[in-house]
PDB file of N, CA and C in Angstrom:
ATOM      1  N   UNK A   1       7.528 -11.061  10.974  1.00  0.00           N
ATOM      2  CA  UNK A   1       6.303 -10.326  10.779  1.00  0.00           C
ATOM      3  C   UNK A   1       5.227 -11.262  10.262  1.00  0.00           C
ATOM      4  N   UNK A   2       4.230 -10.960  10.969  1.00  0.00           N
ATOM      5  CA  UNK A   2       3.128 -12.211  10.424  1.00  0.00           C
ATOM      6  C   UNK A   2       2.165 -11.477   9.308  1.00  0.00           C
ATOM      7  N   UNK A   3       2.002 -11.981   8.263  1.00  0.00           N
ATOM      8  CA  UNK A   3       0.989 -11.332   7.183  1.00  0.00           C
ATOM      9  C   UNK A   3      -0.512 -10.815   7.576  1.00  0.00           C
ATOM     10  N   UNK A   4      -0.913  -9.763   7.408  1.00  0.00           N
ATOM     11  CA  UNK A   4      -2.085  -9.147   7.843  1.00  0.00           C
ATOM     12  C   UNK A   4      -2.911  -8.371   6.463  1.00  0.00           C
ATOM     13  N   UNK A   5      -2.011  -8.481   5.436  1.00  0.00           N
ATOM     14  CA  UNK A   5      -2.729  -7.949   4.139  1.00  0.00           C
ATOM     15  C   UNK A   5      -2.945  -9.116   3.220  1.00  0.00           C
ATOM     16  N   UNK A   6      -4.573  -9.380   2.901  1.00  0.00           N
ATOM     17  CA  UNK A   6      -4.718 -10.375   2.191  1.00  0.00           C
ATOM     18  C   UNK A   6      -4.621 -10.290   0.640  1.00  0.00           C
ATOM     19  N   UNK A   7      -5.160 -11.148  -0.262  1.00  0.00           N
ATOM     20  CA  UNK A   7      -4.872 -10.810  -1.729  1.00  0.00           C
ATOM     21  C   UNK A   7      -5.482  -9.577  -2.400  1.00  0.00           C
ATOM     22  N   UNK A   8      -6.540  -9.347  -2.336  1.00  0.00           N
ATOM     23  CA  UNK A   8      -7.585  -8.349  -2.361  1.00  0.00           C
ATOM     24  C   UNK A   8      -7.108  -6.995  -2.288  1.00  0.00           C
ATOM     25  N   UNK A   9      -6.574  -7.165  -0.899  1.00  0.00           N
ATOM     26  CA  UNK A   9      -6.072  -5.986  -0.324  1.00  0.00           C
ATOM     27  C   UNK A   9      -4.744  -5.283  -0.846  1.00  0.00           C
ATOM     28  N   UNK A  10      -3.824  -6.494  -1.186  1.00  0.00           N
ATOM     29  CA  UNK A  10      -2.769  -5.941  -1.759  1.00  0.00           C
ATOM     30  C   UNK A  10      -3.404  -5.369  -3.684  1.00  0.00           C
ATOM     31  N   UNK A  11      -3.777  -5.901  -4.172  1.00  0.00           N
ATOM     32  CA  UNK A  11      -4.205  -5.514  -5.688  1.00  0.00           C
ATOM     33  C   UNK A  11      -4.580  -4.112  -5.343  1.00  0.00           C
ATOM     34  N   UNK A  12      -5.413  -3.848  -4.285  1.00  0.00           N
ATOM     35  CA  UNK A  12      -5.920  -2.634  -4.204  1.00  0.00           C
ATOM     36  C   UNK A  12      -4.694  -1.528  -4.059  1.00  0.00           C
ATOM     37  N   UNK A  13      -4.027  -2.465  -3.305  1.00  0.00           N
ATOM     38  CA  UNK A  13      -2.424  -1.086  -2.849  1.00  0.00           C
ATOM     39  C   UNK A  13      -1.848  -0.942  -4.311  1.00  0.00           C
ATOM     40  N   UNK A  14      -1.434  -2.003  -5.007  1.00  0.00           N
ATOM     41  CA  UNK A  14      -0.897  -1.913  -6.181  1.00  0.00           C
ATOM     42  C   UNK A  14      -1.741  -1.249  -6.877  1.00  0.00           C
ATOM     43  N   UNK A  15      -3.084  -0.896  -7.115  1.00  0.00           N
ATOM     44  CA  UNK A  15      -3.527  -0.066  -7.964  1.00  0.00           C
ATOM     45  C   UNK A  15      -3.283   1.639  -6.959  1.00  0.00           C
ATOM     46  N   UNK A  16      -4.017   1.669  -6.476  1.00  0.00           N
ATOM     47  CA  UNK A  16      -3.803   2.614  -5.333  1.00  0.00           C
ATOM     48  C   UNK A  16      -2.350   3.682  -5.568  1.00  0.00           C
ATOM     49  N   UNK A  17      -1.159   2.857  -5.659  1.00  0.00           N
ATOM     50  CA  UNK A  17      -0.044   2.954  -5.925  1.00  0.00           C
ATOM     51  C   UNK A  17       0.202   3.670  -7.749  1.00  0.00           C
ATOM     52  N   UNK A  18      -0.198   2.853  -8.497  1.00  0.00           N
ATOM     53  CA  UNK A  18      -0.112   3.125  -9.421  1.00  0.00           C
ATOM     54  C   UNK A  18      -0.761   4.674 -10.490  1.00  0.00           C
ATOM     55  N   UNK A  19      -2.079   4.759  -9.539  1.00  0.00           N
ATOM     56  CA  UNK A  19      -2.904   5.991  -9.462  1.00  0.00           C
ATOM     57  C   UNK A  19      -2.257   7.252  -9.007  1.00  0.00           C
ATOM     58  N   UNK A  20      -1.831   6.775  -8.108  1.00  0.00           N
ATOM     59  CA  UNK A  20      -0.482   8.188  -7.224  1.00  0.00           C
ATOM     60  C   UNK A  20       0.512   8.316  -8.055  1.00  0.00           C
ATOM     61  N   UNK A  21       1.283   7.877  -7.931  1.00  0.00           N
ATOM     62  CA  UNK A  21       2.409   7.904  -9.291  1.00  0.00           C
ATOM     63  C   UNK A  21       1.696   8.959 -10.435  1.00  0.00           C
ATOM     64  N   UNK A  22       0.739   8.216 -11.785  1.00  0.00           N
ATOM     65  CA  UNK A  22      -0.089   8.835 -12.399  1.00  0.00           C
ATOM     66  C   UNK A  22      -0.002  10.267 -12.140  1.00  0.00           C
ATOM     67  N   UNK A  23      -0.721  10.680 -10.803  1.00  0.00           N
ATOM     68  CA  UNK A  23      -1.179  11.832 -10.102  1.00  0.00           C
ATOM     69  C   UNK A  23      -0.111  12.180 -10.546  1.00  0.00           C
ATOM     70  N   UNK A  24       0.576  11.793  -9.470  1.00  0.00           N
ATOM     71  CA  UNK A  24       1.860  13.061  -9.369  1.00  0.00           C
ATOM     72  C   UNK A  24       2.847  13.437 -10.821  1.00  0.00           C
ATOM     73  N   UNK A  25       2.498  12.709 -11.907  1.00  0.00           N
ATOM     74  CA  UNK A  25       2.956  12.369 -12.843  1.00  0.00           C
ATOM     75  C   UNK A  25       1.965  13.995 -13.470  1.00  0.00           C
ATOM     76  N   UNK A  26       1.417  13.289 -13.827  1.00  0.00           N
ATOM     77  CA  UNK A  26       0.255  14.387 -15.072  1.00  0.00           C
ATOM     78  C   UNK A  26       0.367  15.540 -14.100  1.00  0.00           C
ATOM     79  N   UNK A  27      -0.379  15.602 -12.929  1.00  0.00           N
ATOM     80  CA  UNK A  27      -0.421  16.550 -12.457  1.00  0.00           C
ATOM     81  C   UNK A  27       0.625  18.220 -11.984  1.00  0.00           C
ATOM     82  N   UNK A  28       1.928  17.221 -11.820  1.00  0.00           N
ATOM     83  CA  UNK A  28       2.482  18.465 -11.435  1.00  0.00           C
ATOM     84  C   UNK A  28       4.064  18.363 -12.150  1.00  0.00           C
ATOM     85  N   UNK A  29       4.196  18.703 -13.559  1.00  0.00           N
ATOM     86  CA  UNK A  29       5.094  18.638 -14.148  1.00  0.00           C
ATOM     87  C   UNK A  29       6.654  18.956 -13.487  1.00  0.00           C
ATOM     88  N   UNK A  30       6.409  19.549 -12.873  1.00  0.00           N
ATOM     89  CA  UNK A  30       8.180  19.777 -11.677  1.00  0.00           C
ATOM     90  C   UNK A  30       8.206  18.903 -10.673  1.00  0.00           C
ATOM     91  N   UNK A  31       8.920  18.928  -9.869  1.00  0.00           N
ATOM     92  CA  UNK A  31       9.057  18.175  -8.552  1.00  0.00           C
ATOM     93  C   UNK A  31       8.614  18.662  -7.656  1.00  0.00           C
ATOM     94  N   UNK A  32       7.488  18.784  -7.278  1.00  0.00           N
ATOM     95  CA  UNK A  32       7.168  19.475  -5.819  1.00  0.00           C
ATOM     96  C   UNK A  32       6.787  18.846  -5.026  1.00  0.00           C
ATOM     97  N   UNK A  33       6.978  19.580  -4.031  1.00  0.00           N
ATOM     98  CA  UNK A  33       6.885  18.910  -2.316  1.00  0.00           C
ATOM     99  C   UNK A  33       5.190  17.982  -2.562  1.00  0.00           C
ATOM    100  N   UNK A  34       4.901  18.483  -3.697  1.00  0.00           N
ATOM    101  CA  UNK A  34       3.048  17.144  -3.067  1.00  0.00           C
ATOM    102  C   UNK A  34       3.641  16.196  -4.250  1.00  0.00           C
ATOM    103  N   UNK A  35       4.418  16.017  -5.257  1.00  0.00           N
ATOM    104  CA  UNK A  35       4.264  14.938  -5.959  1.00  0.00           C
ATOM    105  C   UNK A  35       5.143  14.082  -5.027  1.00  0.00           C
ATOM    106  N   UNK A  36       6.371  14.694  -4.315  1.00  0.00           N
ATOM    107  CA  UNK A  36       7.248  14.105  -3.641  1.00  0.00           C
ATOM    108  C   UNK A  36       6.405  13.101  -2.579  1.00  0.00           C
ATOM    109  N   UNK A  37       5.044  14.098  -2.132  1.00  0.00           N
ATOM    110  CA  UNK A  37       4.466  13.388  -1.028  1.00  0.00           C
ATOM    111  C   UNK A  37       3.569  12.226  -1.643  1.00  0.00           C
ATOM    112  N   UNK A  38       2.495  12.316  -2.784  1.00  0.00           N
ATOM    113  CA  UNK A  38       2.416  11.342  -3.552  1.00  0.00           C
ATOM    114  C   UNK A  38       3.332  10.087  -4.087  1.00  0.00           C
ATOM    115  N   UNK A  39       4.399  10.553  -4.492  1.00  0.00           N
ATOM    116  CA  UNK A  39       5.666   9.277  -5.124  1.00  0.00           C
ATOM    117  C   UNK A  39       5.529   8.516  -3.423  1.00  0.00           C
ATOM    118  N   UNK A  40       5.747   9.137  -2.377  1.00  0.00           N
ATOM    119  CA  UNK A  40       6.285   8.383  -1.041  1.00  0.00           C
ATOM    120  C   UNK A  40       5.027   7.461  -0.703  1.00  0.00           C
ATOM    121  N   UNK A  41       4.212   8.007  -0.909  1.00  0.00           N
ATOM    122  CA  UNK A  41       2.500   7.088  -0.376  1.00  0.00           C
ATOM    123  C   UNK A  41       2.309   6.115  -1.333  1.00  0.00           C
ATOM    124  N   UNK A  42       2.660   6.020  -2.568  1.00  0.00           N
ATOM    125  CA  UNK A  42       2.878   5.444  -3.743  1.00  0.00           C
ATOM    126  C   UNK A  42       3.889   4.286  -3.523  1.00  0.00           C
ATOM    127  N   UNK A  43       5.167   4.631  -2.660  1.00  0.00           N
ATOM    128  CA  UNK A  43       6.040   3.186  -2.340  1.00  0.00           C
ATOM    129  C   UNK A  43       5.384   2.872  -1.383  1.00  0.00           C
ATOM    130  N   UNK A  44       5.094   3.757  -0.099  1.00  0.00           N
ATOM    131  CA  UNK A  44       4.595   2.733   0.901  1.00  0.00           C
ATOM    132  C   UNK A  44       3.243   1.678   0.829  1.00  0.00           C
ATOM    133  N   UNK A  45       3.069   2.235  -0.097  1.00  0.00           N
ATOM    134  CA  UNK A  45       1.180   1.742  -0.629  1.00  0.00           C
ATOM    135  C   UNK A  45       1.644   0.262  -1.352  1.00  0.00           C
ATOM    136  N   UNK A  46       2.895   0.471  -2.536  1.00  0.00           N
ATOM    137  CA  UNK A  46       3.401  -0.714  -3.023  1.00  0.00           C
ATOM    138  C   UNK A  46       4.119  -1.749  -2.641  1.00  0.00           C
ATOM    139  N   UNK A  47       4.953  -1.417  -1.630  1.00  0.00           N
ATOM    140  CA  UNK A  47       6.127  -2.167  -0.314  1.00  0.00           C
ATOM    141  C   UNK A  47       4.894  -3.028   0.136  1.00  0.00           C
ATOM    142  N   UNK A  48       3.841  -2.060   1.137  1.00  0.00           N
ATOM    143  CA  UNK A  48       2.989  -3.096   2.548  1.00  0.00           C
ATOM    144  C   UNK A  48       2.691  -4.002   1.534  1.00  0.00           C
ATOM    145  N   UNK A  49       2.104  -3.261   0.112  1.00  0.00           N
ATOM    146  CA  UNK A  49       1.416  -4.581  -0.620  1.00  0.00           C
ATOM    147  C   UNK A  49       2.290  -6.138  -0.925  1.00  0.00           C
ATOM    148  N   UNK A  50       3.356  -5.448  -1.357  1.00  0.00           N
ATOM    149  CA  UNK A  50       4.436  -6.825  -2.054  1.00  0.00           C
ATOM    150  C   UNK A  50       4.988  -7.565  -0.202  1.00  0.00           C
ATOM    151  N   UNK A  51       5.162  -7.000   0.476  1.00  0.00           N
ATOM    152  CA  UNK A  51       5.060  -7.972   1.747  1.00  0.00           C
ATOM    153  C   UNK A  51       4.405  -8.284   2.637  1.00  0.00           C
ATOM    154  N   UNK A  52       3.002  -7.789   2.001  1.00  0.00           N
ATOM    155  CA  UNK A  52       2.067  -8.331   3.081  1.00  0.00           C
ATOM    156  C   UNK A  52       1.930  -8.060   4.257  1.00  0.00           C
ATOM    157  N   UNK A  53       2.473  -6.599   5.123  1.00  0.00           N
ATOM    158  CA  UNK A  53       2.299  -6.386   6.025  1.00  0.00           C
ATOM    159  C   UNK A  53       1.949  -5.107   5.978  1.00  0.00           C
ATOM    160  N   UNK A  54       0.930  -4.517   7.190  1.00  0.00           N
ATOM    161  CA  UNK A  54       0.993  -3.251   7.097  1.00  0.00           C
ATOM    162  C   UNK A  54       0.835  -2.974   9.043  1.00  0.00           C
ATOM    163  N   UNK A  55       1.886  -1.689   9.024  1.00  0.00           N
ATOM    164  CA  UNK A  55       2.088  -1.665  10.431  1.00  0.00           C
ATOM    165  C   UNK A  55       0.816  -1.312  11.001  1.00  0.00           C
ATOM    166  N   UNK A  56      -0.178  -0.445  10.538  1.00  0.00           N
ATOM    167  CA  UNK A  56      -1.420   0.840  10.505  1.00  0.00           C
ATOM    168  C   UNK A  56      -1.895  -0.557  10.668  1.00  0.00           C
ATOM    169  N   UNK A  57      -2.182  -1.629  10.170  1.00  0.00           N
ATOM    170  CA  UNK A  57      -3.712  -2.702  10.304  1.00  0.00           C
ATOM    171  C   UNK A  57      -2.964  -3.203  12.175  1.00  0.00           C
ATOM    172  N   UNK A  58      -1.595  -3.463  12.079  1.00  0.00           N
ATOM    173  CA  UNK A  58      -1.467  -4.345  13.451  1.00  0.00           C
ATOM    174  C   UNK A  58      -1.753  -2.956  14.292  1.00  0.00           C
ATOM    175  N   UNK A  59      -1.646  -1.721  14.693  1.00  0.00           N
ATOM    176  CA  UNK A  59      -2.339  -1.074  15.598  1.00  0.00           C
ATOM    177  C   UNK A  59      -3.343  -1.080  15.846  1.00  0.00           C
ATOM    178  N   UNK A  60      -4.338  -1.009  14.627  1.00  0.00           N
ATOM    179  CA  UNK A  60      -5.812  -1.160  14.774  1.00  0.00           C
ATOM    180  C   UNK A  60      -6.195  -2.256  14.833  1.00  0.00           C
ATOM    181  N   UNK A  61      -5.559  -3.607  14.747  1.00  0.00           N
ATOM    182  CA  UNK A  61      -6.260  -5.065  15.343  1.00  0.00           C
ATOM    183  C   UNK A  61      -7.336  -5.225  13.905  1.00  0.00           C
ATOM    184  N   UNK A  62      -6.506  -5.183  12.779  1.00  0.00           N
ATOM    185  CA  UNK A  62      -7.274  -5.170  11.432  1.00  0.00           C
ATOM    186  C   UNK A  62      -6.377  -6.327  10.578  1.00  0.00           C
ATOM    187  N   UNK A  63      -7.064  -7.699  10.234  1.00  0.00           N
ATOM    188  CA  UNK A  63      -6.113  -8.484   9.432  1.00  0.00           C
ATOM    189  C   UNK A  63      -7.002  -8.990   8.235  1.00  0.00           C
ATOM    190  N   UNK A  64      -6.577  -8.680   6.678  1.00  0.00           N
ATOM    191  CA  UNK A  64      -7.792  -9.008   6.108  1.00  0.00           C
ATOM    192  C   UNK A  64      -6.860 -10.317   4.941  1.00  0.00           C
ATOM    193  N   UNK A  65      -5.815 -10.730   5.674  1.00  0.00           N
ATOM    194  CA  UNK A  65      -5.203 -11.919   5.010  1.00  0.00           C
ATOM    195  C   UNK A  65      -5.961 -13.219   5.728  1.00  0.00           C
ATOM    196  N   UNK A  66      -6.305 -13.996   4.841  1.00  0.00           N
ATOM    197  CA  UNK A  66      -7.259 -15.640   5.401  1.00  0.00           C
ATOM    198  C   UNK A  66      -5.738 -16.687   5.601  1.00  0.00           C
ATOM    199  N   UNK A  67      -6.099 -17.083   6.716  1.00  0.00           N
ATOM    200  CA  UNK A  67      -4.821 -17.501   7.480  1.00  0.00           C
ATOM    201  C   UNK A  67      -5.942 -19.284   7.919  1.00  0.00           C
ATOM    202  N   UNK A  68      -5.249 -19.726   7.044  1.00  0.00           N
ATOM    203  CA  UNK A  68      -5.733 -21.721   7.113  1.00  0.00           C
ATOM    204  C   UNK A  68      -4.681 -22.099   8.551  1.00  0.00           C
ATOM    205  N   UNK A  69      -5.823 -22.529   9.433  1.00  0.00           N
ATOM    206  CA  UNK A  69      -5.585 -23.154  11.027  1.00  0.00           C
ATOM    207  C   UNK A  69      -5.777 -24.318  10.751  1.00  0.00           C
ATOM    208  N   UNK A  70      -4.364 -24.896  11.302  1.00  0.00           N
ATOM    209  CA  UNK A  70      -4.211 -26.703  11.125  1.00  0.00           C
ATOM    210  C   UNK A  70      -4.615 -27.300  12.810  1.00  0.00           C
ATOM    211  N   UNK A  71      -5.689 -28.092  12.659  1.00  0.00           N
ATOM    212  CA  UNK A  71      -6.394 -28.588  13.924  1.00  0.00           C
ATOM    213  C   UNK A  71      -5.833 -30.096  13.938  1.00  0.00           C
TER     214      UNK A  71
END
């Protein structure tokens, strides 16, 4: 897999991530089907970040990792 999420981008997932969690945290003291859906957007938000890939940018032809070309 070639990297398509740059530094920027991942901090943002990791916060992003961390906000959801939160959410689903304060917000809905039991387990329900939206914190469940929050916790899940919350790993996938933290995963693309920690490996640098996200499948959603290679469909849309979106790469915001700076990639140094050796000439």
């Amino acid at each position: 897999m070639k990297k398509n999420v740059g530094k920027v981008d991942q901090m943002i997932r990791y916060v992003l991530a961390a906000v959801l969690v939160v959410v689903g945290i304060l917000l809905f003291n039991s387990l329900t089907w939206l914190a469940i859906v929050l916790f899940v957007l919350a790993a996938i938000s933290a995963l693309t970040g920690a490996i640098g890939f996200c499948g959603l940018y290679t469909l849309l032809g979106i790469n915001t990792c700076k990639v140094e070309t050796k000439e």
